[in-house]
Protein backbone atom coordinates (compact mmCIF):
# COMPACT_ATOMS: atom_id res chain seq x y z
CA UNK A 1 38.54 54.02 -31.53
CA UNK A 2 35.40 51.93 -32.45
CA UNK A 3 37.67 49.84 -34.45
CA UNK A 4 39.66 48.67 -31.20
CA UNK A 5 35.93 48.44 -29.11
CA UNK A 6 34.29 46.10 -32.23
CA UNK A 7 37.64 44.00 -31.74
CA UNK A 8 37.35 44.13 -27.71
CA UNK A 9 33.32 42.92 -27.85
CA UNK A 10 34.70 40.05 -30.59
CA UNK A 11 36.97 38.77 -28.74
CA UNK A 12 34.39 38.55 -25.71
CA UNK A 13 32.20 36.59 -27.60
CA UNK A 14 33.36 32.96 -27.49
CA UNK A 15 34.10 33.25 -23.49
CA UNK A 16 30.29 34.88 -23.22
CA UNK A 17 29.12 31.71 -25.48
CA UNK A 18 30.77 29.52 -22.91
CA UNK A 19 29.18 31.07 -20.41
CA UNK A 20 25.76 30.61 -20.98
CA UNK A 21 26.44 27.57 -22.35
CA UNK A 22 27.41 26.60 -18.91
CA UNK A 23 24.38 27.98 -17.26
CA UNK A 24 22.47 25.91 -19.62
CA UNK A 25 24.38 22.82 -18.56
CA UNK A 26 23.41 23.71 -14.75
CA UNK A 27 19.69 24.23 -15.43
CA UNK A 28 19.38 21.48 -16.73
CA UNK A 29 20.77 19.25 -14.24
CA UNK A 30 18.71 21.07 -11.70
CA UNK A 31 15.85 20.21 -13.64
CA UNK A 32 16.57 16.64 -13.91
CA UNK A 33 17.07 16.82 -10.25
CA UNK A 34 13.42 18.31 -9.91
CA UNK A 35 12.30 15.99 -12.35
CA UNK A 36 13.59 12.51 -10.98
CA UNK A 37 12.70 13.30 -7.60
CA UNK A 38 8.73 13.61 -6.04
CA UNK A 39 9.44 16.84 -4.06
CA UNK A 40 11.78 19.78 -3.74
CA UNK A 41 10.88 21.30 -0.55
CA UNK A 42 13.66 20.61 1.93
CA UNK A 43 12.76 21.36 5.73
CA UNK A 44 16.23 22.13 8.21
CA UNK A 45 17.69 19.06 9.38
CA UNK A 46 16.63 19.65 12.22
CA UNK A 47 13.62 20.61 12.13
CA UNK A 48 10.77 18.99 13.35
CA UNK A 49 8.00 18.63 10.82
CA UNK A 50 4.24 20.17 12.17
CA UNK A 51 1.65 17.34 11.21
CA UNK A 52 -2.27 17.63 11.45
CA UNK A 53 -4.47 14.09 11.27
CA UNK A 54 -7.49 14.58 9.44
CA UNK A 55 -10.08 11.69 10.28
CA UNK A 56 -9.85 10.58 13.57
CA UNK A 57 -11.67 7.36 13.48
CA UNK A 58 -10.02 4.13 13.75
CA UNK A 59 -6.73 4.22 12.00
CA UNK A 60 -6.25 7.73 12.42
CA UNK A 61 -7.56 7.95 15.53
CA UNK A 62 -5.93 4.93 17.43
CA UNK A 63 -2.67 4.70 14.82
CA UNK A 64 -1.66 7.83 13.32
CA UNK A 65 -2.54 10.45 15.87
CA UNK A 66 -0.43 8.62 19.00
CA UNK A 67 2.13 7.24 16.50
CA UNK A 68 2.82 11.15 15.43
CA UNK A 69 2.95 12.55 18.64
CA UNK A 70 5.64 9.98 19.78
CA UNK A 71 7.94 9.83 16.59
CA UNK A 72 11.21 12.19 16.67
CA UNK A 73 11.18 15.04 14.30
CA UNK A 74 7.55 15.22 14.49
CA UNK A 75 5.47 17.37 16.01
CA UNK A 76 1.62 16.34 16.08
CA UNK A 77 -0.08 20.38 15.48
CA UNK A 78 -3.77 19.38 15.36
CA UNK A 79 -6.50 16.86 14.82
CA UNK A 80 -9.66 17.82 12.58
CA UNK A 81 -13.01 15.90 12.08
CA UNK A 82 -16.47 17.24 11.29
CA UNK A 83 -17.74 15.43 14.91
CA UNK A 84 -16.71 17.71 17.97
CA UNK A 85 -17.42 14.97 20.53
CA UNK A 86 -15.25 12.65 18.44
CA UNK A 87 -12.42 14.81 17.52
CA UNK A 88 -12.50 16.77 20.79
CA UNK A 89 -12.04 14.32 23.39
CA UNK A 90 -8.65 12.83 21.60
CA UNK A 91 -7.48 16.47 20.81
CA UNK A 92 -7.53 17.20 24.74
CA UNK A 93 -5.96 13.72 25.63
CA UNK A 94 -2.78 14.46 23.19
CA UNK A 95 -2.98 18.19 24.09
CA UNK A 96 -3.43 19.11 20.67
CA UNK A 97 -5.54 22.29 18.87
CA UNK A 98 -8.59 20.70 17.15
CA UNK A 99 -10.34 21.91 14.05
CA UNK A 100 -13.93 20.82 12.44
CA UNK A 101 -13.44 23.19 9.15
CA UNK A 102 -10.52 21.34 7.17
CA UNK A 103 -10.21 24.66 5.08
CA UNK A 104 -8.99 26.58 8.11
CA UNK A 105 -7.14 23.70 9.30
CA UNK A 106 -4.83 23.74 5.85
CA UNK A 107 -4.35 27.42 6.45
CA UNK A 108 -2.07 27.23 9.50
CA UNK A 109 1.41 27.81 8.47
CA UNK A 110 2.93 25.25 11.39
CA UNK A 111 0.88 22.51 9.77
CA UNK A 112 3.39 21.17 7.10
CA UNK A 113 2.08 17.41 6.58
CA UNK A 114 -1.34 16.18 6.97
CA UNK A 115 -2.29 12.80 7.35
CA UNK A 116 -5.41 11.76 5.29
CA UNK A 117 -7.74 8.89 6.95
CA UNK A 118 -10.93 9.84 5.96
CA UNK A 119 -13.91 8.02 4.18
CA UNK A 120 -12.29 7.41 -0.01
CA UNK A 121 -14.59 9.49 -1.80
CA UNK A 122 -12.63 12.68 0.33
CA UNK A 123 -9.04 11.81 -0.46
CA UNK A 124 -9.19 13.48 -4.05
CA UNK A 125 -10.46 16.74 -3.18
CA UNK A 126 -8.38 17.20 0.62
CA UNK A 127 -5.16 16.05 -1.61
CA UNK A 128 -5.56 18.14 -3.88
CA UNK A 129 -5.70 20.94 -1.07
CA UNK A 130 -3.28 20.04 1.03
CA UNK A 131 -1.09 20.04 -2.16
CA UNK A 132 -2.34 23.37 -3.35
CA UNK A 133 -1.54 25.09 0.06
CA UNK A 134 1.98 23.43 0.17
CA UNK A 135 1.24 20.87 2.23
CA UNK A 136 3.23 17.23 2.62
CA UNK A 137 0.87 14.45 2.53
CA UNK A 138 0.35 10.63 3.59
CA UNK A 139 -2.93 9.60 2.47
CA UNK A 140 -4.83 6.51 3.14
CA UNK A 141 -5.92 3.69 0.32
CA UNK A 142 -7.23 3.48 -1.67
CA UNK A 143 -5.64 6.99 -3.04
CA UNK A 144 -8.99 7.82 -4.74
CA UNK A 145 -11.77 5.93 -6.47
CA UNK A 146 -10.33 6.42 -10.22
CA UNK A 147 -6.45 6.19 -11.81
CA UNK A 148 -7.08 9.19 -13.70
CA UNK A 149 -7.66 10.74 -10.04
CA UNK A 150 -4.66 9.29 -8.57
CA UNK A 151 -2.23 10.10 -11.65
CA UNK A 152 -3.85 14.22 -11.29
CA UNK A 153 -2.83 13.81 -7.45
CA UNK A 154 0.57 12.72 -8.09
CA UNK A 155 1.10 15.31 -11.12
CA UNK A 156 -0.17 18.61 -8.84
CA UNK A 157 2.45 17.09 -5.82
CA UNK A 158 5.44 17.17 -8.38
CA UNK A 159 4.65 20.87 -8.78
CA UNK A 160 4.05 21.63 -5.80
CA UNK A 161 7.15 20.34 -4.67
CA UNK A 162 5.65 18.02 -1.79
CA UNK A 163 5.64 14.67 -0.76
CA UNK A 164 2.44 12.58 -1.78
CA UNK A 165 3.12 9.06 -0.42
CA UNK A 166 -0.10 6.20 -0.25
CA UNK A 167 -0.47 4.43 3.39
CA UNK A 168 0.34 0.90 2.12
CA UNK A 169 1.25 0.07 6.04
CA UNK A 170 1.42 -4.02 4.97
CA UNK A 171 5.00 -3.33 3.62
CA UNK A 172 6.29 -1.99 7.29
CA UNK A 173 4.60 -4.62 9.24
CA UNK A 174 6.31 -6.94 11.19
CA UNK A 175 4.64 -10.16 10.37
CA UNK A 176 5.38 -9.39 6.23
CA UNK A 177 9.25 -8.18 6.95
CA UNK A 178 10.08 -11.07 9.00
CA UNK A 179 8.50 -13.49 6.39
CA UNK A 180 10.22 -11.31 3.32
CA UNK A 181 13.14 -11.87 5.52
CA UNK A 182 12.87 -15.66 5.68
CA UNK A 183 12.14 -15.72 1.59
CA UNK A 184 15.40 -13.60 1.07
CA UNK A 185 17.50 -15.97 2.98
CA UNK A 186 16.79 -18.82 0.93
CA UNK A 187 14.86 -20.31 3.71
CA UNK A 188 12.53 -21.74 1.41
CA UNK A 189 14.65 -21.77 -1.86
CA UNK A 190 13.00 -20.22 -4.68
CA UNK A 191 9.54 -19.03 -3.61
CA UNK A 192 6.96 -20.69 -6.32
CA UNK A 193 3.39 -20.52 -5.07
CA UNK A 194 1.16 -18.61 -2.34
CA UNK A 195 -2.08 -19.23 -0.62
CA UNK A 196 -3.52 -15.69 1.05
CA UNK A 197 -6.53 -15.35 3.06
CA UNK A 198 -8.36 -12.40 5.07
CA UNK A 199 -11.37 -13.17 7.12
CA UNK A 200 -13.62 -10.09 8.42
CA UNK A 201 -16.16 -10.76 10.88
CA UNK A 202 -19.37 -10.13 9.06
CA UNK A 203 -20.38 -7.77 12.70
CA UNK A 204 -17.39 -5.69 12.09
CA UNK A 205 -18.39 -5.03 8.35
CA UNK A 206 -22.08 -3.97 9.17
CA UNK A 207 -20.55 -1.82 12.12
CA UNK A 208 -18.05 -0.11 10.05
CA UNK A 209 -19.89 0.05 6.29
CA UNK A 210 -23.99 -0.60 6.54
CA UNK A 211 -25.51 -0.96 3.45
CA UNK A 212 -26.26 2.37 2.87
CA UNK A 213 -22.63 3.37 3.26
CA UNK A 214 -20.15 4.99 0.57
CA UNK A 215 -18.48 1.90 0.64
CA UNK A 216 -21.13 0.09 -1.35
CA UNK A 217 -21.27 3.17 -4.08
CA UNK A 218 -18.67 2.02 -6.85
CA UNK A 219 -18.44 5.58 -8.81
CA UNK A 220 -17.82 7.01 -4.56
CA UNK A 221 -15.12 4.45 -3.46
CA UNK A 222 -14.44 2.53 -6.22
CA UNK A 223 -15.76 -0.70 -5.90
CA UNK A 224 -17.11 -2.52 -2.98
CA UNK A 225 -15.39 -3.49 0.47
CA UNK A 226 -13.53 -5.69 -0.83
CA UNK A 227 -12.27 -3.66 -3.32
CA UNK A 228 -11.17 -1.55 -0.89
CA UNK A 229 -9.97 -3.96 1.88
CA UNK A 230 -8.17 -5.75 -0.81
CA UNK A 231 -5.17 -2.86 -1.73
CA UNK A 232 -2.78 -3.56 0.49
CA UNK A 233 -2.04 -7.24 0.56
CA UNK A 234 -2.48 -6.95 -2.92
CA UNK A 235 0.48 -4.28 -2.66
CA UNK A 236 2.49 -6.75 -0.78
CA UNK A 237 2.17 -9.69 -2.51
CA UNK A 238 4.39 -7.31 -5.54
CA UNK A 239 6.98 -5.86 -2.83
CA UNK A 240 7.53 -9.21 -1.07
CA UNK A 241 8.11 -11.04 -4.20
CA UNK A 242 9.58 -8.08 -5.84
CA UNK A 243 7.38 -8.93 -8.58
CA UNK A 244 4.44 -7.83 -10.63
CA UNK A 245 1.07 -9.42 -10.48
CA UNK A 246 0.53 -9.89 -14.48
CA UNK A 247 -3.29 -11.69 -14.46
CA UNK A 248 -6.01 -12.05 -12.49
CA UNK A 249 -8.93 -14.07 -12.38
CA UNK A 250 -11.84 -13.11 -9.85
CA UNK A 251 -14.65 -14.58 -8.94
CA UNK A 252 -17.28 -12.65 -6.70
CA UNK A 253 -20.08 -13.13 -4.42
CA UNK A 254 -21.90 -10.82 -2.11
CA UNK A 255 -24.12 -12.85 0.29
CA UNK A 256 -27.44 -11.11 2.20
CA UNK A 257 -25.89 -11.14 5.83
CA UNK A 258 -29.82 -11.94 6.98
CA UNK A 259 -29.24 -11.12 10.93
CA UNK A 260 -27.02 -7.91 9.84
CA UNK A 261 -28.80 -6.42 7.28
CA UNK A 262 -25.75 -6.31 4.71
CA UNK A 263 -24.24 -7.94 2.69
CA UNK A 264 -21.13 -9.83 3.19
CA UNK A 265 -18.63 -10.88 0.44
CA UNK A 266 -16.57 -14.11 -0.80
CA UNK A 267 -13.96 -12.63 -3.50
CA UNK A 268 -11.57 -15.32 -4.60
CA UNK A 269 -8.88 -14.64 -7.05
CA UNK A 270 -6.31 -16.83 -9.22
CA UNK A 271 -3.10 -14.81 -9.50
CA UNK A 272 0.37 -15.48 -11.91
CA UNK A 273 3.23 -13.05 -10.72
CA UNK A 274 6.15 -12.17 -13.85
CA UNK A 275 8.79 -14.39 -11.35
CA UNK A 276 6.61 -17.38 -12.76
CA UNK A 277 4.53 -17.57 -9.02
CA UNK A 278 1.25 -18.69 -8.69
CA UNK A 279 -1.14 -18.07 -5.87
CA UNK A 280 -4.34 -17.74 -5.00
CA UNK A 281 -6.26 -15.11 -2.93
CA UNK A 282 -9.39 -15.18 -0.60
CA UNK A 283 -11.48 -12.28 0.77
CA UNK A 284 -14.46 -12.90 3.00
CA UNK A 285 -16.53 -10.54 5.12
CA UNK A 286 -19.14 -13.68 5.35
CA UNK A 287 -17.40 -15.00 8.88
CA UNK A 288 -18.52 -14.93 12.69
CA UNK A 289 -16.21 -13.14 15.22
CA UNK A 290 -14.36 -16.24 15.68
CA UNK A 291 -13.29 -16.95 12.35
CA UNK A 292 -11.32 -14.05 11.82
CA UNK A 293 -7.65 -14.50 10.63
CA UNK A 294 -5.17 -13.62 8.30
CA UNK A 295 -3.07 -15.85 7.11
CA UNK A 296 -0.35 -16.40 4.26
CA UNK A 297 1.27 -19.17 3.05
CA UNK A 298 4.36 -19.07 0.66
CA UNK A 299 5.84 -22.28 -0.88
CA UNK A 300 9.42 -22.68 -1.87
CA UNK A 301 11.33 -25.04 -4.68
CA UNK A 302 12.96 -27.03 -1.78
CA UNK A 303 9.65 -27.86 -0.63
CA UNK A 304 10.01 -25.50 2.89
CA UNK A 305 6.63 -23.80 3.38
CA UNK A 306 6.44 -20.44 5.24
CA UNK A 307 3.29 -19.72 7.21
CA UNK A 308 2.62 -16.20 8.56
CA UNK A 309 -0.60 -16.14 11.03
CA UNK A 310 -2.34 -13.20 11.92
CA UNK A 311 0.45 -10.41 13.21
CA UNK A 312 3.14 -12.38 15.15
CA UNK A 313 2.75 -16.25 14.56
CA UNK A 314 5.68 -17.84 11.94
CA UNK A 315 6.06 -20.80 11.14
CA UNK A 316 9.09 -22.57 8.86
CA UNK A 317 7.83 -25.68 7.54
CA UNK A 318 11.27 -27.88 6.58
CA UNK A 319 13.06 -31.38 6.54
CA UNK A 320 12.46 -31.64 10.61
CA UNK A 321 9.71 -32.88 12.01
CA UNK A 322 8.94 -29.80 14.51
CA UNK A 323 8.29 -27.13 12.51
CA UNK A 324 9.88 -23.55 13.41
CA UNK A 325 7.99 -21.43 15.39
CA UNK A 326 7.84 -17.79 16.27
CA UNK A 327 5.53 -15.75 17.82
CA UNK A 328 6.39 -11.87 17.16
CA UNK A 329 5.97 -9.50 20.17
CA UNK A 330 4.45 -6.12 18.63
CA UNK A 331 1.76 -4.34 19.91
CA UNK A 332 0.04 -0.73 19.20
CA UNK A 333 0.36 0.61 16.11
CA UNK A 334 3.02 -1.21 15.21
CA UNK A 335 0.76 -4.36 14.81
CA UNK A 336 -0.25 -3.51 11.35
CA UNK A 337 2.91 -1.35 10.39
CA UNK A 338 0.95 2.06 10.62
CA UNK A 339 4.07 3.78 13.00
CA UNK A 340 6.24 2.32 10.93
CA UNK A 341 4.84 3.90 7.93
CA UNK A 342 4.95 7.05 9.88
CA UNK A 343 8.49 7.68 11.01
CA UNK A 344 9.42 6.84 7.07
CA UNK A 345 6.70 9.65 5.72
CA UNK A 346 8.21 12.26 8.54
CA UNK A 347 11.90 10.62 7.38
CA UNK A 348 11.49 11.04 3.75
CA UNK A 349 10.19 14.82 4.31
CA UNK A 350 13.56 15.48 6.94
CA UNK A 351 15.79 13.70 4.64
CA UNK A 352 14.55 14.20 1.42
CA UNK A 353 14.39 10.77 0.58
CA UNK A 354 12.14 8.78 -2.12
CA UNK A 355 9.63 6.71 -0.19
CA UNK A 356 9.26 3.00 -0.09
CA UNK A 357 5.42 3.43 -1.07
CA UNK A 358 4.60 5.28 -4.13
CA UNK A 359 1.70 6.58 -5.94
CA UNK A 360 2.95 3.87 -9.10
CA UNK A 361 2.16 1.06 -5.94
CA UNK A 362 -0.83 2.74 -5.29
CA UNK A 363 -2.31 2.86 -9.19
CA UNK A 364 -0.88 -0.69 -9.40
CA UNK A 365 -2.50 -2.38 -6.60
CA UNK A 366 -5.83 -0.71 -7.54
CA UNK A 367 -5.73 -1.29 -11.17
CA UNK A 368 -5.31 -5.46 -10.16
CA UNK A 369 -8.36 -4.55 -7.26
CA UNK A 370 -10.43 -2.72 -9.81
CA UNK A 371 -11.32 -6.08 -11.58
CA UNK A 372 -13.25 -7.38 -9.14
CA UNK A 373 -15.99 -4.75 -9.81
CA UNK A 374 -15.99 -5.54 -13.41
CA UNK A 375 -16.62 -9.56 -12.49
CA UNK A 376 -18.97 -8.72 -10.29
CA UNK A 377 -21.24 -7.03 -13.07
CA UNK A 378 -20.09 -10.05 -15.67
C-alpha cells in the first residue's frame, strides 16, 4: 500500500517541478514589468484622476490650477497655500475646496496627483509625502537642490508605485516643437551650431527673489537664479537635438542692481553637444523691462538658419531673399507649454504610459546647471 503511494508522489514530482518552475518564470516577468516601468498603480480607464495644486503663485496659480480644471480626465479637488487671502480667492473662482495645512491636504483619499509649484527648498520633503501617502506627482524644477535628493525622490516613487515626473514645460511648448519640427525636416540640413539667450527684466527679479530670498541660498535652492532659471532650456537644448550636452564652460557675474537693491546676473556658457554641436548660452537678469526676450538661433550645414523669438515668432533663414516667417497664435498656458505638460502627466497616470520628462532629464539638466555655482566661487 505505501509502496504504490511512494510510486504515486514520484511520479508527481517532475509535473510539480514544472510547476513552480513556471510560477517562477511569471514572477519574474512581472517583476521586470515593475522594474522597467516608473509606476504600477493603474487608475480605470475611465476614470478621472482627483488633482490638488500646491503653490498657487504664478505658475501654479495662473497655469496649472485653470489648465487642470479644463483638461479631460481630470478633476481639479483642491488648491493649498499657507496664505488664505492668496489661496482663497482662486479656490472660490474655480469652485474648488482649499487647504493651508499640506498634511491634511495629502490625506484626502480623492486627491490622487498633486502638483508641486512651490519655493525649491519644499519640493524634497512634499515629494517625498505625496509619495509616501500614494500620491502621483508633477513637480516643478528644479526637482530639489541636490542629485542625491532627486535620485532618493525617484527611488521612494518606484516603490510606491506612482508617477514622479519633473515640469520641464520647454519640451511641450509651441515655439520649441515647431522649431524641432523645422530641424527634423531637414529644413536646415544637419543642425551644427546654436546661439540661446534669456533676458529677465532686472524689476521682475527683485519682485519675484529680493536679496534676502531662498533663491540666493545655494545649500536652499541650489545655486542662484540663474541656476534655477537656467533648467529648462538647458533640458531642451538635449531633447531638441536629441543629444547630450558633454562640456561646459561658464563664466559668471552677479552685478549690484543699485536702484533695486539686488543683484542681477550675466551667466554665459560655451557648450559642445555628443552630435558634434556647438553653441553658446546667455542668461541675464541685468536688463530693463524692454529688453526682455528669448530668443534661439540654430544653424544648419546648408547654411539655413532657424530663429525662434520669444513664444510665436519663426523665422527660416534660406537661399531666398525674404526670409520665412511665422508668427504662432497660442495664448494662456499654453504659451510656455505648462497645459501641455499637464494633459501628458494626467495621460501618463490614465494610460499608464512612460512620460516624455523624466527624473534622468531632471538630474541631467541640473548636473550641467550646477556648474555655474562652482565658477562662480572659482
Amino acid at each position: 500500500m505505501w509502496d504504490g503511494q511512494i510510486d504515486l508522489i514520484l511520479s508527481a514530482i517532475p509535473k510539480v517541478l514544472q510547476m513552480i518552475n513556471h510560477t517562477r518564470q511569471l514572477q519574474a516577468r512581472q517583476t521586470y514589468i515593475v522594474s522597467s516601468h516608473i509606476w504600477t498603480k493603474r487608475e480605470k480607464m475611465t476614470d478621472k484622476i482627483g488633482v490638488a495644486v500646491v503653490g498657487v503663485g504664478f505658475v501654479g496659480g495662473q497655469a496649472h490650477a485653470p489648465s487642470f480644471k479644463k483638461i479631460e480626465n481630470s478633476n481639479l479637488v483642491a488648491l493649498c497655500d499657507t496664505v488664505e487671502n492668496r489661496v482663497k480667492p482662486l479656490a472660490e473662482q474655480l469652485q474648488v475646496k482649499y487647504f493651508l495645512n499640506y498634511n491634511k491636504l495629502i490625506e484626502e483619499p480623492d486627491v490622487q496627483a498633486v502638483v508641486l509649484a512651490v519655493p525649491t527648498p519644499l519640493h524634497f520633503d512634499l515629494c517625498m509625502k505625496a509619495i509616501a501617502k500614494g500620491k502621483h506627482v508633477l513637480c516643478e524644477m528644479p526637482l530639489a537642490p541636490k542629485v542625491e535628493q532627486m535620485r532618493e525622490m525617484e527611488s521612494a516613487a518606484k516603490k510606491a508605485r506612482v508617477l514622479l515626473m519633473p515640469d520641464l514645460n520647454f519640451r511641450f511648448a509651441p515655439i520649441y516643437n515647431r522649431s524641432k519640427e523645422l530641424i527634423d525636416s531637414g529644413a536646415i540640413g544637419k543642425p551644427i551650431a546654436l546661439h540661446y539667450r534669456e533676458f529677465i527684466p532686472a524689476k521682475s527679479l527683485a519682485e519675484q527673489w529680493p536679496p534676502e530670498s531662498w533663491a540666493w541660498n545655494i545649500e536652499k535652492s541650489g545655486g542662484y537664479p540663474d541656476f534655477t532659471l537656467s533648467v529648462w532650456s538647458i533640458d531642451m537644448i538635449r531633447w531638441m537635438f536629441k543629444s547630450e550636452i558633454t562640456d561646459v564652460e561658464w563664466m559668471t557675474s552677479y552685478p549690484k542692481i543699485e536702484k533695486l537693491g539686488i543683484l542681477g546676473y550675466n551667466t554665459m556658457g560655451l557648450i559642445r553637444l555628443s552630435n558634434g554641436m556647438v553653441g553658446s548660452l546667455h542668461f541675464s537678469a541685468s536688463v530693463a523691462p524692454s529688453a526682455s526676450i528669448s530668443r534661439l538661433e540654430i544653424f544648419g550645414d546648408n547654411t539655413n538658419v532657424i530663429h525662434a523669438i520669444g513664444t510665436n515668432k519663426i523665422t527660416l533663414y534660406g537661399l531666398d531673399q525674404t526670409p520665412q516667417e511665422s508668427d504662432l497664435e497660442v495664448k494662456g498656458a499654453r504659451v510656455w507649454g505648462h497645459r501641455q505638460i499637464d494633459e501628458h502627466f494626467i495621460d501618463c497616470i490614465i494610460h499608464h504610459k512612460q512620460p516624455q520628462a523624466t527624473v534622468s532629464d531632471a538630474v541631467k539638466a541640473i548636473e550641467i546647471a550646477a556648474k555655474m555655482t562652482r565658477s562662480s566661487k572659482e
